[in-house]
N, C-alpha and C. Protein backbone atom coordinates (compact mmCIF):
# COMPACT_ATOMS: atom_id res chain seq x y z
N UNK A 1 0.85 -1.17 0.00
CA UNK A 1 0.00 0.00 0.00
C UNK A 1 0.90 1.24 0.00
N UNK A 2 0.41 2.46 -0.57
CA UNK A 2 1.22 3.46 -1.21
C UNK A 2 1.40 4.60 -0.02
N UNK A 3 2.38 5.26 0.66
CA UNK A 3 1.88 5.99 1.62
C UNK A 3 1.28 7.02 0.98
N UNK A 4 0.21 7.46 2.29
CA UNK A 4 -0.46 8.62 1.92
C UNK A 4 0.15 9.77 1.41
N UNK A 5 -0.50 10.66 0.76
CA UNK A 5 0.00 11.90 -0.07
C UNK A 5 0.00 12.98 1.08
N UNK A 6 0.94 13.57 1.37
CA UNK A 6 0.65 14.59 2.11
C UNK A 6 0.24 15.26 1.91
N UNK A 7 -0.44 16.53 3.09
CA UNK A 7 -1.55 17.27 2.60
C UNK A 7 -1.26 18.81 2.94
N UNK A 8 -1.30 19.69 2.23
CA UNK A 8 -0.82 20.91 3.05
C UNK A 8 -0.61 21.22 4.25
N UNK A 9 -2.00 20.96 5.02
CA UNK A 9 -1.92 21.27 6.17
C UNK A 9 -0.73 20.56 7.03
N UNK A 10 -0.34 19.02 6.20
CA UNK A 10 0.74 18.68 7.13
C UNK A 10 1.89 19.53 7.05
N UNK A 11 2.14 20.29 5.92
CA UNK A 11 3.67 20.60 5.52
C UNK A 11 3.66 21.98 6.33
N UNK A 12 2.68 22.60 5.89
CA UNK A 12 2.54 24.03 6.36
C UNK A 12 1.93 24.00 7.60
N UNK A 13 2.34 25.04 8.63
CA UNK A 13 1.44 25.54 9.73
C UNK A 13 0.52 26.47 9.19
N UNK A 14 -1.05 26.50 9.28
CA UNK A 14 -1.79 27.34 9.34
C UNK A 14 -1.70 28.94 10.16
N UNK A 15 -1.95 30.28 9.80
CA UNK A 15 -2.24 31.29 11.05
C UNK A 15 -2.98 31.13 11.56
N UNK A 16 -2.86 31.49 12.45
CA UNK A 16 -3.38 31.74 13.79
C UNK A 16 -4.95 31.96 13.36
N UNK A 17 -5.94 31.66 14.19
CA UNK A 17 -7.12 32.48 14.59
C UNK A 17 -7.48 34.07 14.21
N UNK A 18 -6.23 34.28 14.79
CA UNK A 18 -6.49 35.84 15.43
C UNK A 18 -5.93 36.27 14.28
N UNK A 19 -5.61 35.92 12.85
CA UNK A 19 -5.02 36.69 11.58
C UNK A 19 -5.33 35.94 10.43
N UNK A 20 -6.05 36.54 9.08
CA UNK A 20 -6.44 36.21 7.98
C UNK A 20 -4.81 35.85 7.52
N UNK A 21 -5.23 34.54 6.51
CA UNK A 21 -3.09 34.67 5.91
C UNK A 21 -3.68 35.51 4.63
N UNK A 22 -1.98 35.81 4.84
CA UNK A 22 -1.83 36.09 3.04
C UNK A 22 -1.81 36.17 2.08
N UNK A 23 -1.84 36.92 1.11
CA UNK A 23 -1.96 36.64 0.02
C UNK A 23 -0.71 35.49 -0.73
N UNK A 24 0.42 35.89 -0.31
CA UNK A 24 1.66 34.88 -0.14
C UNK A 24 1.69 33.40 0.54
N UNK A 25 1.33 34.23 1.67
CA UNK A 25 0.89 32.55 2.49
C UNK A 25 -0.18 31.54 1.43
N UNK A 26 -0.92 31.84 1.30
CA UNK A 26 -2.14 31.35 0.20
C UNK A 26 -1.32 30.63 -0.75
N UNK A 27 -0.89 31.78 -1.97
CA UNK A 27 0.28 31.35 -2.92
C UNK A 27 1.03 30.00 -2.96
N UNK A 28 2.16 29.90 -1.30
CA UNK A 28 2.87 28.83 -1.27
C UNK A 28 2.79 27.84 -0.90
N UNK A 29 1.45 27.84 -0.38
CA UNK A 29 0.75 26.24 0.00
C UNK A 29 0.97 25.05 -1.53
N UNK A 30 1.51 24.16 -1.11
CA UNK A 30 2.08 23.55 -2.40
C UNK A 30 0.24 22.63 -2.84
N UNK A 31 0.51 22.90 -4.73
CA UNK A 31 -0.65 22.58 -5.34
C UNK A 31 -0.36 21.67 -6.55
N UNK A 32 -0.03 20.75 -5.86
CA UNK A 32 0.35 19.79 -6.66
C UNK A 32 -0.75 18.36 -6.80
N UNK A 33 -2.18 18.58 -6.26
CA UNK A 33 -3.16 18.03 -6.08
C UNK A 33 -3.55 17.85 -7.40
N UNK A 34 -4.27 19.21 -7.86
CA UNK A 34 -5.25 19.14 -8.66
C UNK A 34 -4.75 20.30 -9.86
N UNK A 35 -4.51 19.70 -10.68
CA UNK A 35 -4.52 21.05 -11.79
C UNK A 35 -5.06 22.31 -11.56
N UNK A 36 -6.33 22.65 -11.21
CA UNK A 36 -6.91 23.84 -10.59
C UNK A 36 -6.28 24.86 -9.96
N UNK A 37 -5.42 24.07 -9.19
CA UNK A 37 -5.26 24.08 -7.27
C UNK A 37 -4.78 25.54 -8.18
N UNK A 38 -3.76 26.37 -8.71
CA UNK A 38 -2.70 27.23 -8.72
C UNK A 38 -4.13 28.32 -9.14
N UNK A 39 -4.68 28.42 -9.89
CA UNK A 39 -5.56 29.02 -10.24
C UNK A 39 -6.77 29.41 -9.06
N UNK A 40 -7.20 28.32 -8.11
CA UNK A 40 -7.92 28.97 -7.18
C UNK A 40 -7.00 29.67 -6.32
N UNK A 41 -5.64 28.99 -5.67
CA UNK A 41 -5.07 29.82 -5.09
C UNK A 41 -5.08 31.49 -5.50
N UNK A 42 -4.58 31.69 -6.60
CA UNK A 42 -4.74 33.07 -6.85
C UNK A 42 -5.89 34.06 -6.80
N UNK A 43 -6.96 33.22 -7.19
CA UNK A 43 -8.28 34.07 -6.90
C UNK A 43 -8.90 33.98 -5.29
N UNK A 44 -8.26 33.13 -4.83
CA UNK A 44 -8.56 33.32 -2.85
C UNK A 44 -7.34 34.16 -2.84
N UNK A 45 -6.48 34.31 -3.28
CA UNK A 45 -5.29 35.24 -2.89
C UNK A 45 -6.39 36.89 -3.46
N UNK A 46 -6.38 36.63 -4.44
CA UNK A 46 -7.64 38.05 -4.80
C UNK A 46 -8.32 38.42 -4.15
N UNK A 47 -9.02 37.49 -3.35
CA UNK A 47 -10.28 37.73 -2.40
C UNK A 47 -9.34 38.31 -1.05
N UNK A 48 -8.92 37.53 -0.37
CA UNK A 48 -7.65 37.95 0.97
C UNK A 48 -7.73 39.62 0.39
N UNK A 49 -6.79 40.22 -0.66
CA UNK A 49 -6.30 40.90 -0.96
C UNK A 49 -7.64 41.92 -0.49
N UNK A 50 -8.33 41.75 -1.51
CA UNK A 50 -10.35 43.00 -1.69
C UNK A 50 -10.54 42.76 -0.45
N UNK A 51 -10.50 42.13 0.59
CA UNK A 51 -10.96 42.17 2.31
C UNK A 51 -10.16 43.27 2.53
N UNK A 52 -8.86 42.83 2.20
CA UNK A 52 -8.10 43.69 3.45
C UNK A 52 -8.25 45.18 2.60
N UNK A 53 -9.02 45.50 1.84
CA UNK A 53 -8.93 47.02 1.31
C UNK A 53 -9.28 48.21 2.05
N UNK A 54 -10.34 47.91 3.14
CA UNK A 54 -10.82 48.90 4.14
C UNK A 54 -10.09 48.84 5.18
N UNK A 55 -8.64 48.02 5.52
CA UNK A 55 -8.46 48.53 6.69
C UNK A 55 -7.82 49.65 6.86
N UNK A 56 -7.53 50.66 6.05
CA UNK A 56 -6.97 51.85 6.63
C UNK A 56 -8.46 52.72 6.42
N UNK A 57 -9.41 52.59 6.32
CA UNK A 57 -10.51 53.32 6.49
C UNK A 57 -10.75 53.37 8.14
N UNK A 58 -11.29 54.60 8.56
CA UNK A 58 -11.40 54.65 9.95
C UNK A 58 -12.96 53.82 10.14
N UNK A 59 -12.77 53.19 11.24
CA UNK A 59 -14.01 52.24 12.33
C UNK A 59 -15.30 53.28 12.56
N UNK A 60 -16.38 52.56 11.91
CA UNK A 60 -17.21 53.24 12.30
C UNK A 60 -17.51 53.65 13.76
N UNK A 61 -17.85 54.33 14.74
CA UNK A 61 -18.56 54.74 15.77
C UNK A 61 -19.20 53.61 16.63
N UNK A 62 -18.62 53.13 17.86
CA UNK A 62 -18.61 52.17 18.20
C UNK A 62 -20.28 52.70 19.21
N UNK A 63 -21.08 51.72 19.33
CA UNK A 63 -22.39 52.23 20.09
C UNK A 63 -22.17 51.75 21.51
N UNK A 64 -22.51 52.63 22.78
CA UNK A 64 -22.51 52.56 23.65
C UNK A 64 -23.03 51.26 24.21
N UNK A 65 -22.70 50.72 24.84
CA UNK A 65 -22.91 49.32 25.28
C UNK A 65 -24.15 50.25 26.13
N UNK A 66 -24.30 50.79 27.25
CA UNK A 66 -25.53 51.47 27.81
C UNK A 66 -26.59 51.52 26.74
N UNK A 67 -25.80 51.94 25.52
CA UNK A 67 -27.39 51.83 25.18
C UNK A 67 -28.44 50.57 24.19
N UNK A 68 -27.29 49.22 24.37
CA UNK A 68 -27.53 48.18 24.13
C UNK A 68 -28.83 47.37 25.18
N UNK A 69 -27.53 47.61 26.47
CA UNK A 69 -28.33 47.05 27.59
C UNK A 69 -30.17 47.67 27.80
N UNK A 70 -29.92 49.11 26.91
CA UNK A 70 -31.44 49.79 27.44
C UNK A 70 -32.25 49.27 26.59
N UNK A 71 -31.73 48.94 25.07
CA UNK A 71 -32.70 48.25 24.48
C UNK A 71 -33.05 46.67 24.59
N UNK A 72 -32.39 45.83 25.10
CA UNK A 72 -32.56 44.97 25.91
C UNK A 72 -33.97 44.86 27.42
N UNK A 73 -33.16 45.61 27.46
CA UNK A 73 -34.37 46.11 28.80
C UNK A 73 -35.68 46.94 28.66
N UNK A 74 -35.65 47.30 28.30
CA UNK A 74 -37.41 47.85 27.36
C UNK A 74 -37.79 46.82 26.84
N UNK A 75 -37.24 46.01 26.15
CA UNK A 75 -37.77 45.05 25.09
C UNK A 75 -38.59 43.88 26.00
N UNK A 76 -37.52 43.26 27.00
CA UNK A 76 -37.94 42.18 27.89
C UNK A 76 -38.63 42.94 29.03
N UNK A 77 -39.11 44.60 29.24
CA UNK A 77 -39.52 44.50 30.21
C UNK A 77 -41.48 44.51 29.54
N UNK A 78 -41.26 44.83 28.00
CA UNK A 78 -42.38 45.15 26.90
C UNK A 78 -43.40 43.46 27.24
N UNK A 79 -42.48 42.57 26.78
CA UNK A 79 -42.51 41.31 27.02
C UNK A 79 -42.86 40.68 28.06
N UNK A 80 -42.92 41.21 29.52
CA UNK A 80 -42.99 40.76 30.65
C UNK A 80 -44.86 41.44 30.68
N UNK A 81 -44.80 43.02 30.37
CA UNK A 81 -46.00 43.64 30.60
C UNK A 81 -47.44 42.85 29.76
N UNK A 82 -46.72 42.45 28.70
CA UNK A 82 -47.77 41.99 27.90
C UNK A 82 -47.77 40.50 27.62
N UNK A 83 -47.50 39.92 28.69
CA UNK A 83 -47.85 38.55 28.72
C UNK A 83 -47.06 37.37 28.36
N UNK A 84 -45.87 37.71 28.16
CA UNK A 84 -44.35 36.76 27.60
C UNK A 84 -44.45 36.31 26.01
N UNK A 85 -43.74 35.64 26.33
CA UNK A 85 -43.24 35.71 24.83
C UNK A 85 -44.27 34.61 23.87
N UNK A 86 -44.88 33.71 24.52
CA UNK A 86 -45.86 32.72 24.14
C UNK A 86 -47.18 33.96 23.65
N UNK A 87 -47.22 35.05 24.16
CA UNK A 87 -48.31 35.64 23.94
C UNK A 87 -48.11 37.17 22.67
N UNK A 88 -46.93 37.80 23.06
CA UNK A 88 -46.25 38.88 22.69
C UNK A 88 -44.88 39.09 22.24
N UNK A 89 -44.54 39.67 21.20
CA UNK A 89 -43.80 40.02 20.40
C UNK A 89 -43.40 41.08 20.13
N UNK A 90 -42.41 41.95 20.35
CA UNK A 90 -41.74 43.35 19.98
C UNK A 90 -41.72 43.45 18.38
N UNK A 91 -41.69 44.63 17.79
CA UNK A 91 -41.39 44.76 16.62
C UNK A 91 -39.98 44.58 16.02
N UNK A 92 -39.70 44.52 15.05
CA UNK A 92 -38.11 43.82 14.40
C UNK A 92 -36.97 44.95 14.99
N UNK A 93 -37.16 46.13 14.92
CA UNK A 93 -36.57 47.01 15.58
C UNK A 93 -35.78 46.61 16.65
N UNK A 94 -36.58 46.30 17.68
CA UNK A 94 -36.21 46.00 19.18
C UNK A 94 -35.50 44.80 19.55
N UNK A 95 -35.20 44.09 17.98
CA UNK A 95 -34.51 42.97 18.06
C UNK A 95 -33.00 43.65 17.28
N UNK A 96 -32.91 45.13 16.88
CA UNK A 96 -31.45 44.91 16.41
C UNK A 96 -30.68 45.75 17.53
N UNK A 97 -29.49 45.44 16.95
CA UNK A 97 -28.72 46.37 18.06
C UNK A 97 -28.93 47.79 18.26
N UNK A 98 -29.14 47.93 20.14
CA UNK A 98 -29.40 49.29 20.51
C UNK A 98 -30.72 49.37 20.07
N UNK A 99 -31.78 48.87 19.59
CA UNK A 99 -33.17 49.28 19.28
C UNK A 99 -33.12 50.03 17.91
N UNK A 100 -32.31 50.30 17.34
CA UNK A 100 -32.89 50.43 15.95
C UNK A 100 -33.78 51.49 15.97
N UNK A 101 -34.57 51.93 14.97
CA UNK A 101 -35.26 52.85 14.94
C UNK A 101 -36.37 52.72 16.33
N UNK A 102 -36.41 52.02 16.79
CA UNK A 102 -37.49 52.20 18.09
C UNK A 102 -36.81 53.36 19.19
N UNK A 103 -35.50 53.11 18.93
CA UNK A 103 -34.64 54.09 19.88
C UNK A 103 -34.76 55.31 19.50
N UNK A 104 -35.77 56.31 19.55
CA UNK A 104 -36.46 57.15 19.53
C UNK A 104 -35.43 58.60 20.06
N UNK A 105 -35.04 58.77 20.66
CA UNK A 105 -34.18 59.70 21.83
C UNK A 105 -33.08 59.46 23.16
N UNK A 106 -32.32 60.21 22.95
CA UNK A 106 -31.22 59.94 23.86
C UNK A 106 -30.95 61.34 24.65
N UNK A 107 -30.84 61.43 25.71
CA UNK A 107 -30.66 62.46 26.44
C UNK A 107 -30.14 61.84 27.80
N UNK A 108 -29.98 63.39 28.91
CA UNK A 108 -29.85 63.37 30.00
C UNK A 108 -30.30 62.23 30.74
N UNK A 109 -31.54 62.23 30.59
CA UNK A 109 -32.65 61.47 31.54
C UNK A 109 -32.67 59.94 31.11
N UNK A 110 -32.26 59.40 30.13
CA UNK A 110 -31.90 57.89 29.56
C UNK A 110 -31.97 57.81 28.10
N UNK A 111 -32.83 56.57 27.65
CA UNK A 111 -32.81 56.33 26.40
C UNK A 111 -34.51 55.97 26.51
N UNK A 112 -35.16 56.81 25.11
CA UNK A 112 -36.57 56.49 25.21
C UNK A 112 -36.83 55.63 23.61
N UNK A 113 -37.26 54.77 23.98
CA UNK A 113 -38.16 53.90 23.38
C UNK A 113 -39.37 53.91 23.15
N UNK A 114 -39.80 53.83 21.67
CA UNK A 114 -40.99 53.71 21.20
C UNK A 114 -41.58 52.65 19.78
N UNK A 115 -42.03 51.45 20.03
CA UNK A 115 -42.56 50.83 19.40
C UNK A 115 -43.75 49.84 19.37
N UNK A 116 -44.11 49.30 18.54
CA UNK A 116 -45.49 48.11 18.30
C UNK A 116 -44.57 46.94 18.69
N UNK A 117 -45.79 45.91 18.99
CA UNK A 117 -46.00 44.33 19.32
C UNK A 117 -46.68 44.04 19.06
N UNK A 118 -47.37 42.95 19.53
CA UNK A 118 -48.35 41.88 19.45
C UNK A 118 -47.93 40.40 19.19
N UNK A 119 -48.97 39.70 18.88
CA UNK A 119 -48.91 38.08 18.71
C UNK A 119 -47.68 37.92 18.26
N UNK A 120 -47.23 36.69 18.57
CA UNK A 120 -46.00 36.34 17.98
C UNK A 120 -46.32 35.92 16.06
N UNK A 121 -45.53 36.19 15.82
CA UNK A 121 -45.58 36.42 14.09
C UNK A 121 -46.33 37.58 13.54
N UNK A 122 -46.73 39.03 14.13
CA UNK A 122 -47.66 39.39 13.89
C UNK A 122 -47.07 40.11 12.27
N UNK A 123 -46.32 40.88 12.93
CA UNK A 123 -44.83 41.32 11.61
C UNK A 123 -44.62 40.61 10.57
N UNK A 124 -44.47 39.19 10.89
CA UNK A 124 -43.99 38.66 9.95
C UNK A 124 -45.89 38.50 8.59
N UNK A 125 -46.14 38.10 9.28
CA UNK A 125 -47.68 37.70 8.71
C UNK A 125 -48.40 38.98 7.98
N UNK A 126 -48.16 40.06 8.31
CA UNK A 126 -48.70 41.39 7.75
C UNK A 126 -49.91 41.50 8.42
N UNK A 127 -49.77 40.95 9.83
CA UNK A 127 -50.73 41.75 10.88
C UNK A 127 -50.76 42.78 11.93
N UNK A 128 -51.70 43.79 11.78
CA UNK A 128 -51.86 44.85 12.71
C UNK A 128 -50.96 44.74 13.83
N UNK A 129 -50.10 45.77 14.51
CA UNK A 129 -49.83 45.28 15.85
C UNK A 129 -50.98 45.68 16.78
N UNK A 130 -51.01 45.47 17.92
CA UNK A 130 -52.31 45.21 18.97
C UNK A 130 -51.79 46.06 19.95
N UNK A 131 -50.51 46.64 19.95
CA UNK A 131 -49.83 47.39 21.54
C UNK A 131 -48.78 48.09 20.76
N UNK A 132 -49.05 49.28 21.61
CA UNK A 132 -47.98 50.09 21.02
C UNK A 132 -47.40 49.87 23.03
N UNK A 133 -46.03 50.80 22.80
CA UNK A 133 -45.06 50.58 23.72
C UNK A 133 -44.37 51.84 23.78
N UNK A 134 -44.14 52.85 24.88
CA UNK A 134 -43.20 53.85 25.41
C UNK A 134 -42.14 53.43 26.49
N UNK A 135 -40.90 53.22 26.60
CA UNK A 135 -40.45 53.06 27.58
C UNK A 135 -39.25 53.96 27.89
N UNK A 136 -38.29 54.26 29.32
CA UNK A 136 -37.77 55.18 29.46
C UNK A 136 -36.98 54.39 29.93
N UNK A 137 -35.25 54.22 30.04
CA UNK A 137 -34.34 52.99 30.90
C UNK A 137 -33.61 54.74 30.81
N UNK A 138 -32.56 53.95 32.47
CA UNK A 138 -31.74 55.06 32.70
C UNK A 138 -30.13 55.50 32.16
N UNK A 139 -29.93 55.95 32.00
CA UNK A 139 -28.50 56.50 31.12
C UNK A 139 -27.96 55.18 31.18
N UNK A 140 -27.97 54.99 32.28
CA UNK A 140 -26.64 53.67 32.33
C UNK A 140 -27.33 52.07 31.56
N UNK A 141 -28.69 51.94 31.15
CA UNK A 141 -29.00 51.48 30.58
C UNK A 141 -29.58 49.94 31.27
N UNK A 142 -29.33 50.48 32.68
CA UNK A 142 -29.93 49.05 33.65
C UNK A 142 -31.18 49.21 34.51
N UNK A 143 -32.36 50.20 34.39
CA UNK A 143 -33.19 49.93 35.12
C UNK A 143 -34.36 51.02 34.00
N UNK A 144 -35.59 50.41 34.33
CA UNK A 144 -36.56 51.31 33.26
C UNK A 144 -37.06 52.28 34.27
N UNK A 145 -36.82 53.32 33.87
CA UNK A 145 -37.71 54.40 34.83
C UNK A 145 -39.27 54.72 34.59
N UNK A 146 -39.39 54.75 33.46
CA UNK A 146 -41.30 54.62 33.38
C UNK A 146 -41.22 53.68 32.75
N UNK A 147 -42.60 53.30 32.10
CA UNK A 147 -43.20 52.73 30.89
C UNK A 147 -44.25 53.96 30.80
N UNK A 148 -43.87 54.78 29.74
CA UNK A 148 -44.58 55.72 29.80
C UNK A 148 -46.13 55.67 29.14
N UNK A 149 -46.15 54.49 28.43
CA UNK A 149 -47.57 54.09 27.50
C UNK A 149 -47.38 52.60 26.98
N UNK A 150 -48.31 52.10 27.28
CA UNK A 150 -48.88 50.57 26.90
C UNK A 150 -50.33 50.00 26.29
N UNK A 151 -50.45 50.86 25.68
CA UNK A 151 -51.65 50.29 25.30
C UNK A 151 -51.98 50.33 23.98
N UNK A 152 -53.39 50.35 23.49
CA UNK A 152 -53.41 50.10 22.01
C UNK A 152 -52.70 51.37 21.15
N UNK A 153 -52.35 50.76 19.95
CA UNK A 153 -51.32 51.55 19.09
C UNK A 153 -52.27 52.95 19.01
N UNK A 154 -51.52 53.82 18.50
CA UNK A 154 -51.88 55.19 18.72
C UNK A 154 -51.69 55.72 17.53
């Protein structure tokens, strides 16, 4: 029996986790497999390359973790008022980061929230929501200071 063919990964060490390889690194992985092999290498070497094009662009604006936690907390406290989650549903908003357009205002006094719910799927189904929702969490984004309105949409 013939020994096995070695395989890149035996010859070469892979990078790390914590770093995309190179376009080089890519390159010298030996491709002696498949006729192909030299030809995809170069176009994953292409691709590597078009990733790394934005990194000298500056980082967008990193969002306050406070005001993650507040949309978190409006959302599940929306959820608690109107009967859990078997019964009630936030709008898609209140599911992205920081609340999304539900995140209405930011000031002194916290972060205010304003959006619809209802039945679970109501959004998805193209049904009415049944509850509209005001809520107020405090700067730091860990306790709701009102619920300023709960009831039918307005």
């Amino acid at each position: 029996m013939a020994a096995p063919m070695a395989q890149p990964w035996d010859v070469m060490p892979l990078p790390s986790p914590q770093r995309m390889a190179t376009s080089k690194e890519v390159l010298s992985l030996p491709m002696t497999r498949f006729p192909c092999s030299r030809a995809v290498a170069a176009g994953t070497a292409a691709l590597v390359a078009a990733l790394n094009l934005g990194a000298g662009l500056p980082a967008q604006a990193q969002m306050a973790l406070s005001q993650v936690r507040a949309a978190n907390l409006a959302r599940m406290q929306a959820e608690r008022l109107n009967g859990g989650l078997t019964r009630y549903f936030t709008a898609n908003c209140m599911h992205q980061k920081g609340g999304g357009a539900c995140m209405v205002k930011s000031d002194a006094k916290g972060y205010h929230f304003d959006f619809l719910g209802g039945p679970p799927g109501w959004e998805v189904n193209g049904q009415r929501a049944t509850v509209q929702t005001r809520i107020l969490v405090n700067p730091a984004g860990t306790q709701v200071v009102t619920v300023e309105y709960n009831g039918a949409p307005r």
